[in-house]
C-alpha atoms as a PDB file:
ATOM      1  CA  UNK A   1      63.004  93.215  40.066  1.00  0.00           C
ATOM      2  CA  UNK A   2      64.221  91.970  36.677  1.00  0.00           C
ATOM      3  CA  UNK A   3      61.391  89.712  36.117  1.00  0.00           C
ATOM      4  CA  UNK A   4      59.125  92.424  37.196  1.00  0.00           C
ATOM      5  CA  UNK A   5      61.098  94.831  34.526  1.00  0.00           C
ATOM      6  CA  UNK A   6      60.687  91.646  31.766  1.00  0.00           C
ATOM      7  CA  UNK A   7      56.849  91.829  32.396  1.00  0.00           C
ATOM      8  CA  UNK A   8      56.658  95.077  31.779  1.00  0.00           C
ATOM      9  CA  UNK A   9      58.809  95.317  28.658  1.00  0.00           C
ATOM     10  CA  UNK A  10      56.568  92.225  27.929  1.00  0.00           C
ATOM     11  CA  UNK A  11      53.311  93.990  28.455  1.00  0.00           C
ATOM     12  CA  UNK A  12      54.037  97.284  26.567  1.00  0.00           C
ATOM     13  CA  UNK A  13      55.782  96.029  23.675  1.00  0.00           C
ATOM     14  CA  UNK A  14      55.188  92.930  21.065  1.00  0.00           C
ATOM     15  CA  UNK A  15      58.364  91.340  22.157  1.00  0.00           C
ATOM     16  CA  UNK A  16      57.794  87.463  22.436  1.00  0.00           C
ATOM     17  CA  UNK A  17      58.533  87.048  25.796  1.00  0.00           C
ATOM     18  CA  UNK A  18      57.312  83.801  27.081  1.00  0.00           C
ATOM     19  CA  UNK A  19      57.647  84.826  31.021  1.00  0.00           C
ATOM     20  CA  UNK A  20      55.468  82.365  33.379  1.00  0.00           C
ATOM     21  CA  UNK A  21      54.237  84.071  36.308  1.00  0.00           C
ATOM     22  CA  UNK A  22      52.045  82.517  39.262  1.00  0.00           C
ATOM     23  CA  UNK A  23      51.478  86.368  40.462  1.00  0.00           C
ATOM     24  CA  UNK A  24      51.141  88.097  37.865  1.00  0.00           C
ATOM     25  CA  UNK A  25      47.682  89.894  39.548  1.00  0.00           C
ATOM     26  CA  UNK A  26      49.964  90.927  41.996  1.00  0.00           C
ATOM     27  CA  UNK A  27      52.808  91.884  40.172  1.00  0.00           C
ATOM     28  CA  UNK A  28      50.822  93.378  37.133  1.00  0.00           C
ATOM     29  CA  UNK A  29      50.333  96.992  39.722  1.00  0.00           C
ATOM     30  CA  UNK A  30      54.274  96.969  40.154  1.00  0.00           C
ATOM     31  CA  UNK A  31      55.021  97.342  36.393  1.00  0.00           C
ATOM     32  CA  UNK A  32      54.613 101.256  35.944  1.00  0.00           C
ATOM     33  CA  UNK A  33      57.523 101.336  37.915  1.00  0.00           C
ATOM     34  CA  UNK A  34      59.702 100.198  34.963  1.00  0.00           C
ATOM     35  CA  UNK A  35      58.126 101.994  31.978  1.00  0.00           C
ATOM     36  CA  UNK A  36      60.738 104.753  31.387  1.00  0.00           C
ATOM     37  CA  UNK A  37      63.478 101.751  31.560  1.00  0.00           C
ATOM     38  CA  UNK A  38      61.555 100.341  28.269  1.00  0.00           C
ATOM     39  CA  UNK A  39      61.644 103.715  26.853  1.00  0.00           C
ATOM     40  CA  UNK A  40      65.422 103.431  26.772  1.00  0.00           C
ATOM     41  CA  UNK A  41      65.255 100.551  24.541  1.00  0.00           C
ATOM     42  CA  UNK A  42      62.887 101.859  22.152  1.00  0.00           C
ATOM     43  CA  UNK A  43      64.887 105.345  22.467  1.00  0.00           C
ATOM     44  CA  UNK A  44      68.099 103.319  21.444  1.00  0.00           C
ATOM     45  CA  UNK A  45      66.610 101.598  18.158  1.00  0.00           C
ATOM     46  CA  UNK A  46      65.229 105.071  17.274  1.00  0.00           C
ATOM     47  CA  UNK A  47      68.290 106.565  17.765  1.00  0.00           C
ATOM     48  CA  UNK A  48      70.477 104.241  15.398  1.00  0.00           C
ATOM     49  CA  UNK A  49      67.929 104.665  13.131  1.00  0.00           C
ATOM     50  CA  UNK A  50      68.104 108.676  12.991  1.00  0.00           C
ATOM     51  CA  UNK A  51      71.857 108.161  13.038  1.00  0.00           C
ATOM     52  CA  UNK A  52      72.302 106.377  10.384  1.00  0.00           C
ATOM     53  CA  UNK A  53      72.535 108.058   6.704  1.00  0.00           C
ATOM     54  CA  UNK A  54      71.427 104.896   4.596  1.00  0.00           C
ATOM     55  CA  UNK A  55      67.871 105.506   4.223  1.00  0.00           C
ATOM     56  CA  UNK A  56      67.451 101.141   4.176  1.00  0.00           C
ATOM     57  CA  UNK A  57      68.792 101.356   7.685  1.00  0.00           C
ATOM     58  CA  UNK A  58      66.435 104.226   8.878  1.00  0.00           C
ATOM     59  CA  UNK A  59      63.675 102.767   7.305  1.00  0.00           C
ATOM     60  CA  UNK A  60      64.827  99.288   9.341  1.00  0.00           C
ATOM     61  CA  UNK A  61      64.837 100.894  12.732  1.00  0.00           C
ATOM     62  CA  UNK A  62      61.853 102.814  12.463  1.00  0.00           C
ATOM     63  CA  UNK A  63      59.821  99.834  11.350  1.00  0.00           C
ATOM     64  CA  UNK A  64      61.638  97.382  13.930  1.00  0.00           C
ATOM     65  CA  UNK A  65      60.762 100.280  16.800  1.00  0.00           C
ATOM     66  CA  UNK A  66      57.661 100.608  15.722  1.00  0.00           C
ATOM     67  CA  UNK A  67      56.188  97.392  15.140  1.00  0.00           C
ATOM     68  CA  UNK A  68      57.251  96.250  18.150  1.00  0.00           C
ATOM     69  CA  UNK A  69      56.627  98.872  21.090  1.00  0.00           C
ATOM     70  CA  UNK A  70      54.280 102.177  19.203  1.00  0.00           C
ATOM     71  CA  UNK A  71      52.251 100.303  16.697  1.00  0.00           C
ATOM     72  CA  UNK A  72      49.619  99.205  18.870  1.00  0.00           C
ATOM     73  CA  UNK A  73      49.955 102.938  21.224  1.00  0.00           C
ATOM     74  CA  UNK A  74      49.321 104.254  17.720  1.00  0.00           C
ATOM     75  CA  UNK A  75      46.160 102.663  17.576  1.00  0.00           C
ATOM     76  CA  UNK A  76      45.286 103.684  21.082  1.00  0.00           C
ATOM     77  CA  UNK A  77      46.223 107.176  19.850  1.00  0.00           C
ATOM     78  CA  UNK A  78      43.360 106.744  16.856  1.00  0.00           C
ATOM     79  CA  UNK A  79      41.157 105.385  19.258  1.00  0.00           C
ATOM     80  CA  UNK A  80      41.579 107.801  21.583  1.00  0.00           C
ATOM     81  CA  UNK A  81      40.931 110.752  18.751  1.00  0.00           C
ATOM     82  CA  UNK A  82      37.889 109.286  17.285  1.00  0.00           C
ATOM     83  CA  UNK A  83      36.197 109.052  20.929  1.00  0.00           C
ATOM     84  CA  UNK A  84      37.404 112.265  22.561  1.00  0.00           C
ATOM     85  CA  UNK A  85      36.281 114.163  19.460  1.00  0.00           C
ATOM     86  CA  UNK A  86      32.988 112.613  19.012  1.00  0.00           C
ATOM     87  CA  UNK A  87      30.134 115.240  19.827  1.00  0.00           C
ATOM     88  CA  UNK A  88      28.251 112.542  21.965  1.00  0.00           C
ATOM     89  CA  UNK A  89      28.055 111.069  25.568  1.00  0.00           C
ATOM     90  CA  UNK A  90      30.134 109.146  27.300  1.00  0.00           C
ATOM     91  CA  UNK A  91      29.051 106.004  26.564  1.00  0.00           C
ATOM     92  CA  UNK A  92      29.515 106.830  23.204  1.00  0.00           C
ATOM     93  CA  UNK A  93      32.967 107.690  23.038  1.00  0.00           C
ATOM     94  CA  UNK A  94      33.435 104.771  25.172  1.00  0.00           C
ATOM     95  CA  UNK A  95      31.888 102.502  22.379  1.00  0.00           C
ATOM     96  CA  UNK A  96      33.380 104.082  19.691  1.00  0.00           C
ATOM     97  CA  UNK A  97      36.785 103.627  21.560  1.00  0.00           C
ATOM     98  CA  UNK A  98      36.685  99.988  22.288  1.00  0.00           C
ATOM     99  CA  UNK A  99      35.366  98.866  18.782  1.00  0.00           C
ATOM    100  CA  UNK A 100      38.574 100.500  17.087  1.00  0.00           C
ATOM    101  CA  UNK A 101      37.188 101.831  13.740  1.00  0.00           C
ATOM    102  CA  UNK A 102      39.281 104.534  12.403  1.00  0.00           C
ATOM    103  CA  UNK A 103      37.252 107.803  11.618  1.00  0.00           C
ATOM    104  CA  UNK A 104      37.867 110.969  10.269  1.00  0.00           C
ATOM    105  CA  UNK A 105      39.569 112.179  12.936  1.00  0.00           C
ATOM    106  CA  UNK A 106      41.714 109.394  13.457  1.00  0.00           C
ATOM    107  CA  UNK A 107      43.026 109.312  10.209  1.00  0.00           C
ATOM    108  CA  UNK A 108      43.455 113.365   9.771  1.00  0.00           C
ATOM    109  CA  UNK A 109      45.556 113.465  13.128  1.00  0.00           C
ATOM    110  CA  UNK A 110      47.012 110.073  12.927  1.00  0.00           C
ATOM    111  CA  UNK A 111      48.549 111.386   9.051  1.00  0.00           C
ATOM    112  CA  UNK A 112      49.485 114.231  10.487  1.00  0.00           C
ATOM    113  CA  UNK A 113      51.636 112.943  13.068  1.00  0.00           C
ATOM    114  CA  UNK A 114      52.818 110.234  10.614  1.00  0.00           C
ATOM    115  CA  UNK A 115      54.282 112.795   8.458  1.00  0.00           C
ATOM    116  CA  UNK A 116      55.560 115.123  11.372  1.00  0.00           C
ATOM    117  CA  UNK A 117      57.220 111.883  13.016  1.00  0.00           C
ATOM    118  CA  UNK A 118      58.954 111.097   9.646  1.00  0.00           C
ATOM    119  CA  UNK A 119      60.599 114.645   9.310  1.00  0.00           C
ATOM    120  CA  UNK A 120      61.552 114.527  12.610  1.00  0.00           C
ATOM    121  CA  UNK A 121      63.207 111.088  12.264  1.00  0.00           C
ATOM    122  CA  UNK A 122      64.653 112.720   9.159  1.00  0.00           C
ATOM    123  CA  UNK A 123      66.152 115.865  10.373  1.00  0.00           C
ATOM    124  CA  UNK A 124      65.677 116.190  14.102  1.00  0.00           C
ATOM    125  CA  UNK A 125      68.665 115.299  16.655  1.00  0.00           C
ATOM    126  CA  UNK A 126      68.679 111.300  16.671  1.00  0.00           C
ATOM    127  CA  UNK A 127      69.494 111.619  20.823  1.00  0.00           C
ATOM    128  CA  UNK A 128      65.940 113.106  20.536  1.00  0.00           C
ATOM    129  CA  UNK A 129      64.623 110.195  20.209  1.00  0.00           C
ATOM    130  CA  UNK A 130      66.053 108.456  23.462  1.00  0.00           C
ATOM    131  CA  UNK A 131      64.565 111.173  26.107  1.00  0.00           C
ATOM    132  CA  UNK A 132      61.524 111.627  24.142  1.00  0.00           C
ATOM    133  CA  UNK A 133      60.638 107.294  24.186  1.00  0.00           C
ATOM    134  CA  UNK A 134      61.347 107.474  27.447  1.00  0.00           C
ATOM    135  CA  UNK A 135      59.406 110.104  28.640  1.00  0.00           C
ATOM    136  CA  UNK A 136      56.647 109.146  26.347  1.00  0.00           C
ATOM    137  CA  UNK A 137      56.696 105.772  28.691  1.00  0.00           C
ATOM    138  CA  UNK A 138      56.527 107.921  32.490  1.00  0.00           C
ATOM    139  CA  UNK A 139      54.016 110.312  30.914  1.00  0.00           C
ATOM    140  CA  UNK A 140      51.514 107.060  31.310  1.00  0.00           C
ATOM    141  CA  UNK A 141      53.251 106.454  34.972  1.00  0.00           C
ATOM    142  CA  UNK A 142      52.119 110.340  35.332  1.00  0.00           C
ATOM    143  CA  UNK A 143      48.464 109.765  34.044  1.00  0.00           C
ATOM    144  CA  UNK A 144      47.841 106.907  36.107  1.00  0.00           C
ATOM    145  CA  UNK A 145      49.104 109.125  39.204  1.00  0.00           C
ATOM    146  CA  UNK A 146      46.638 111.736  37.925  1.00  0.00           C
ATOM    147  CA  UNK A 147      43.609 109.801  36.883  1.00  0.00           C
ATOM    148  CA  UNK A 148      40.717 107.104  37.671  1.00  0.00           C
ATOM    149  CA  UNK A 149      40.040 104.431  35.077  1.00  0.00           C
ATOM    150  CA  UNK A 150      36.922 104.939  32.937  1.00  0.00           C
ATOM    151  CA  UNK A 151      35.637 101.278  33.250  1.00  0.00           C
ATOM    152  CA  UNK A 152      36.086  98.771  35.919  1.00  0.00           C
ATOM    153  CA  UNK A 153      37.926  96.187  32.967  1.00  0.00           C
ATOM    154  CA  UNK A 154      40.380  96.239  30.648  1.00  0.00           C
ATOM    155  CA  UNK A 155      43.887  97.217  30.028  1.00  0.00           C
ATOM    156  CA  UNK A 156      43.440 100.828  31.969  1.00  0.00           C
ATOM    157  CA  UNK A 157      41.975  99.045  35.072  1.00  0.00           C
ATOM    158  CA  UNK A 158      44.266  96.722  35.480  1.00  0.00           C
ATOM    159  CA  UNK A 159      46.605  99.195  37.124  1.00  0.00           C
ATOM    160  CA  UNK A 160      44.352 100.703  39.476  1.00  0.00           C
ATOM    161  CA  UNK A 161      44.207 101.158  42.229  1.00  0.00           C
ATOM    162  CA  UNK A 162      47.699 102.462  41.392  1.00  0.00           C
ATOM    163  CA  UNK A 163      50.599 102.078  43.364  1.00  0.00           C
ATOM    164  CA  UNK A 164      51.978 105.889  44.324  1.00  0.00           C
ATOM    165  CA  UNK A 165      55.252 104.444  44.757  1.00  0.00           C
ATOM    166  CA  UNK A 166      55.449 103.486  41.310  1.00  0.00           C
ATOM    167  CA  UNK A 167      55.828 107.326  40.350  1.00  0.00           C
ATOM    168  CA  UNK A 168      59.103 108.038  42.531  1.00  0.00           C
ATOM    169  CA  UNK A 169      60.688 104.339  41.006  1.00  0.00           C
ATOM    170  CA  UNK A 170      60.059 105.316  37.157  1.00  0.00           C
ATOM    171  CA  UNK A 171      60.935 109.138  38.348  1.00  0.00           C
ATOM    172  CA  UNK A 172      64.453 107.804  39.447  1.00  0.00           C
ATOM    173  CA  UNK A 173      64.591 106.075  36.391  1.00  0.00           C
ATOM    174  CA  UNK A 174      64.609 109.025  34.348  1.00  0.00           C
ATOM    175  CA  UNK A 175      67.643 110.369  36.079  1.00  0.00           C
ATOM    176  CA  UNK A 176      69.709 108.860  33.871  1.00  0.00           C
ATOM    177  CA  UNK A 177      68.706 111.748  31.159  1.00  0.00           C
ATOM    178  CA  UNK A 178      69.401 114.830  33.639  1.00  0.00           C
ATOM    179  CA  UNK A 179      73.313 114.989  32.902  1.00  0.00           C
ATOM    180  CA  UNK A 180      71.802 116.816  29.479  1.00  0.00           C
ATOM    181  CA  UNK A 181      70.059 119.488  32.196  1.00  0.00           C
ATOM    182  CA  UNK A 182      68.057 121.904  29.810  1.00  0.00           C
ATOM    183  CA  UNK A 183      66.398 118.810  27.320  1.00  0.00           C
ATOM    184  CA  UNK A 184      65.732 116.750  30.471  1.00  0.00           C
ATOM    185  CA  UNK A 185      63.601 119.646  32.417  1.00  0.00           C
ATOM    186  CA  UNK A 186      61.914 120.804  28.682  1.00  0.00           C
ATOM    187  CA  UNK A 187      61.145 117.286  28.425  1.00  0.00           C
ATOM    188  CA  UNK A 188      59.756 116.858  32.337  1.00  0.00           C
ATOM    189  CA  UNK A 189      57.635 120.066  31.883  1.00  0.00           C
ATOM    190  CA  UNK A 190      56.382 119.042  28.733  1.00  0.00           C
ATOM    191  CA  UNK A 191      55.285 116.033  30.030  1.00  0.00           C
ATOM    192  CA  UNK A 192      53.664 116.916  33.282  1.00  0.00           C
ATOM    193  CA  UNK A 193      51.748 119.661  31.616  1.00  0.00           C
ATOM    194  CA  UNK A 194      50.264 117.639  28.778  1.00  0.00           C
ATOM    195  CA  UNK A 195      49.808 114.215  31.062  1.00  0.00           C
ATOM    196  CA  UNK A 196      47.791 116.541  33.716  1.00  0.00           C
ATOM    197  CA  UNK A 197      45.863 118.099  30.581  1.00  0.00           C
ATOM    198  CA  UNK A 198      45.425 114.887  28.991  1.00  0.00           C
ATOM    199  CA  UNK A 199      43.653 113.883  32.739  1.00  0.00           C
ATOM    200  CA  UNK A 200      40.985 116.726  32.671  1.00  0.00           C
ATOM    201  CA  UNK A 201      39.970 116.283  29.193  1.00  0.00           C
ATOM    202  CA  UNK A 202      39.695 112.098  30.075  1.00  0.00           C
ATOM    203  CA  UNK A 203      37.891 112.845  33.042  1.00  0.00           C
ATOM    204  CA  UNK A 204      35.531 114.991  31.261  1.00  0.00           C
ATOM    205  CA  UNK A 205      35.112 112.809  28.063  1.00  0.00           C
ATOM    206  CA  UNK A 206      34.911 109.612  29.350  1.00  0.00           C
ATOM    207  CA  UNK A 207      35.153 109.764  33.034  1.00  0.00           C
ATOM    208  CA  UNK A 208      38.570 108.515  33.214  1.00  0.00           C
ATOM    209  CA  UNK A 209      41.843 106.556  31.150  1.00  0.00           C
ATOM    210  CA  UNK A 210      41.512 103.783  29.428  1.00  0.00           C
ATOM    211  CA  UNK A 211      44.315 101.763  28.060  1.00  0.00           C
ATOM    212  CA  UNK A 212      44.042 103.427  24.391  1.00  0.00           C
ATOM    213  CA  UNK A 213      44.310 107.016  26.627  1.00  0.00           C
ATOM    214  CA  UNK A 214      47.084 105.464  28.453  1.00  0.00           C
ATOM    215  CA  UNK A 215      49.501 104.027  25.134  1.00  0.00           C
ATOM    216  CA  UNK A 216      47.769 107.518  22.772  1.00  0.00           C
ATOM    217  CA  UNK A 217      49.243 109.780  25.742  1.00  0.00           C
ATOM    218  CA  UNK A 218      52.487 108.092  25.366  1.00  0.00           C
ATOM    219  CA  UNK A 219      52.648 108.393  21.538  1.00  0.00           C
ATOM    220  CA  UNK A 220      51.636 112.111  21.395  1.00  0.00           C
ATOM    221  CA  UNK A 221      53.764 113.270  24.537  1.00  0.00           C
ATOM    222  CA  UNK A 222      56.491 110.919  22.388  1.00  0.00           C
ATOM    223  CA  UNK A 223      56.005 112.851  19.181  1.00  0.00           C
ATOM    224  CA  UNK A 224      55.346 116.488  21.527  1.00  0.00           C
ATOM    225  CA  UNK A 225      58.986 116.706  23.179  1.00  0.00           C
ATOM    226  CA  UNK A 226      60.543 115.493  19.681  1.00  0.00           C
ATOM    227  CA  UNK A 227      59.130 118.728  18.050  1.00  0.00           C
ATOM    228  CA  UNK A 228      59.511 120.929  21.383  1.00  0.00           C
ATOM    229  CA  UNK A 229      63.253 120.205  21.499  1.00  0.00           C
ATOM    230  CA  UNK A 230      63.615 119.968  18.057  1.00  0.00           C
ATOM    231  CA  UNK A 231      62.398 123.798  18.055  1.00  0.00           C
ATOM    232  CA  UNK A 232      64.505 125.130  21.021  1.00  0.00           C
END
């Protein structure tokens, strides 16, 4: 189990983990089951971050979280925006997804959320931070429950066919959060509304998830229960 939950923190993060694996094709379908636990960490360097009222230190935390575990679901977030937007087929949006340009609507959205993010980390609750990383980690545990993937390669595919059991193990996971009752269901509802929405709209673009749908669906359901609780 550990070295299955160092994989995964390995695999969704840029953490320099130098784990050797003779399994890892086996293994790899077993790692959703430890997503939300990765959330926690990023949750926790968020959260000293927002805690903290030396602007040096906040600006430390949010580049050390980011860097290492959202920079690259930020970019599946742009990539996802550019292709789902595009007024084209589906082998379009699928080409304009894997070669990773940055459009207009990427960079509209993506500085829109930027600046949202930033008054959140400014102003919002810093304990936030740790249900919303979290949950921002199951929501792609939730997609993958939900979805196909679009192509029979790449980071999306490697998970399939997924592994239903993988859903109740990162569900228990999340447990931890439900001694704070009402953020914990906002944060659930939030995220199996959007992840299932998030599904159809895949389906319909693109025929399925990819891996920038998968790491983009964690980012905006990240940034989505930071505002929601923020406002309630």
């Amino acid at each position: 189990m550990i070295k299955n939950f160092l994989l995964s923190l390995s695999f969704i993060s840029r953490l320099p983990l130098n784990i050797n694996v003779n399994d890892f094709d086996r293994r790899v379908k077993k790692l959703p089951s430890f997503f939300p636990l990765v959330g926690y960490i990023v949750g926790s360097i968020y959260y000293l971050g927002a805690l903290s009222n030396n602007l040096a230190l906040k600006v430390f935390f949010l580049v050390l979280a980011f860097y290492f575990f959202d920079l690259f679901h930020f970019d599946g977030f742009l990539d996802t925006l550019d292709g789902f937007l595009n007024q084209s087929t589906k082998e379009k949006r699928l080409e304009i997804m894997s070669k990773g340009d940055v459009g207009p609507f990427a960079v509209f959205f993506g500085t829109l959320f930027v600046v949202v993010f930033w008054n959140l980390y400014l102003n919002a609750n810093p304990f936030y931070f740790f249900i919303s990383s979290t949950f921002g980690r199951y929501s792609m545990v939730l997609l993958m429950a939900f979805s196909k993937p679009a192509k029979k390669e790449g980071l999306g595919a490697l998970f399939f066919p997924f592994e239903k059991k993988n859903l109740l193990i990162s569900t228990i996971f999340t447990f931890f959060l439900i001694i704070f009752f009402k953020q914990y269901i906002i944060s659930l509802t939030v995220t199996l509304i959007t992840t299932y929405l998030i599904s159809k709209i895949a389906t319909n673009k693109i025929g399925g998830v990819t891996g920038d749908v998968l790491g983009g669906t964690c980012l905006f359901v990240h940034g989505l229960i930071l505002l929601i609780l923020e406002v309630v």
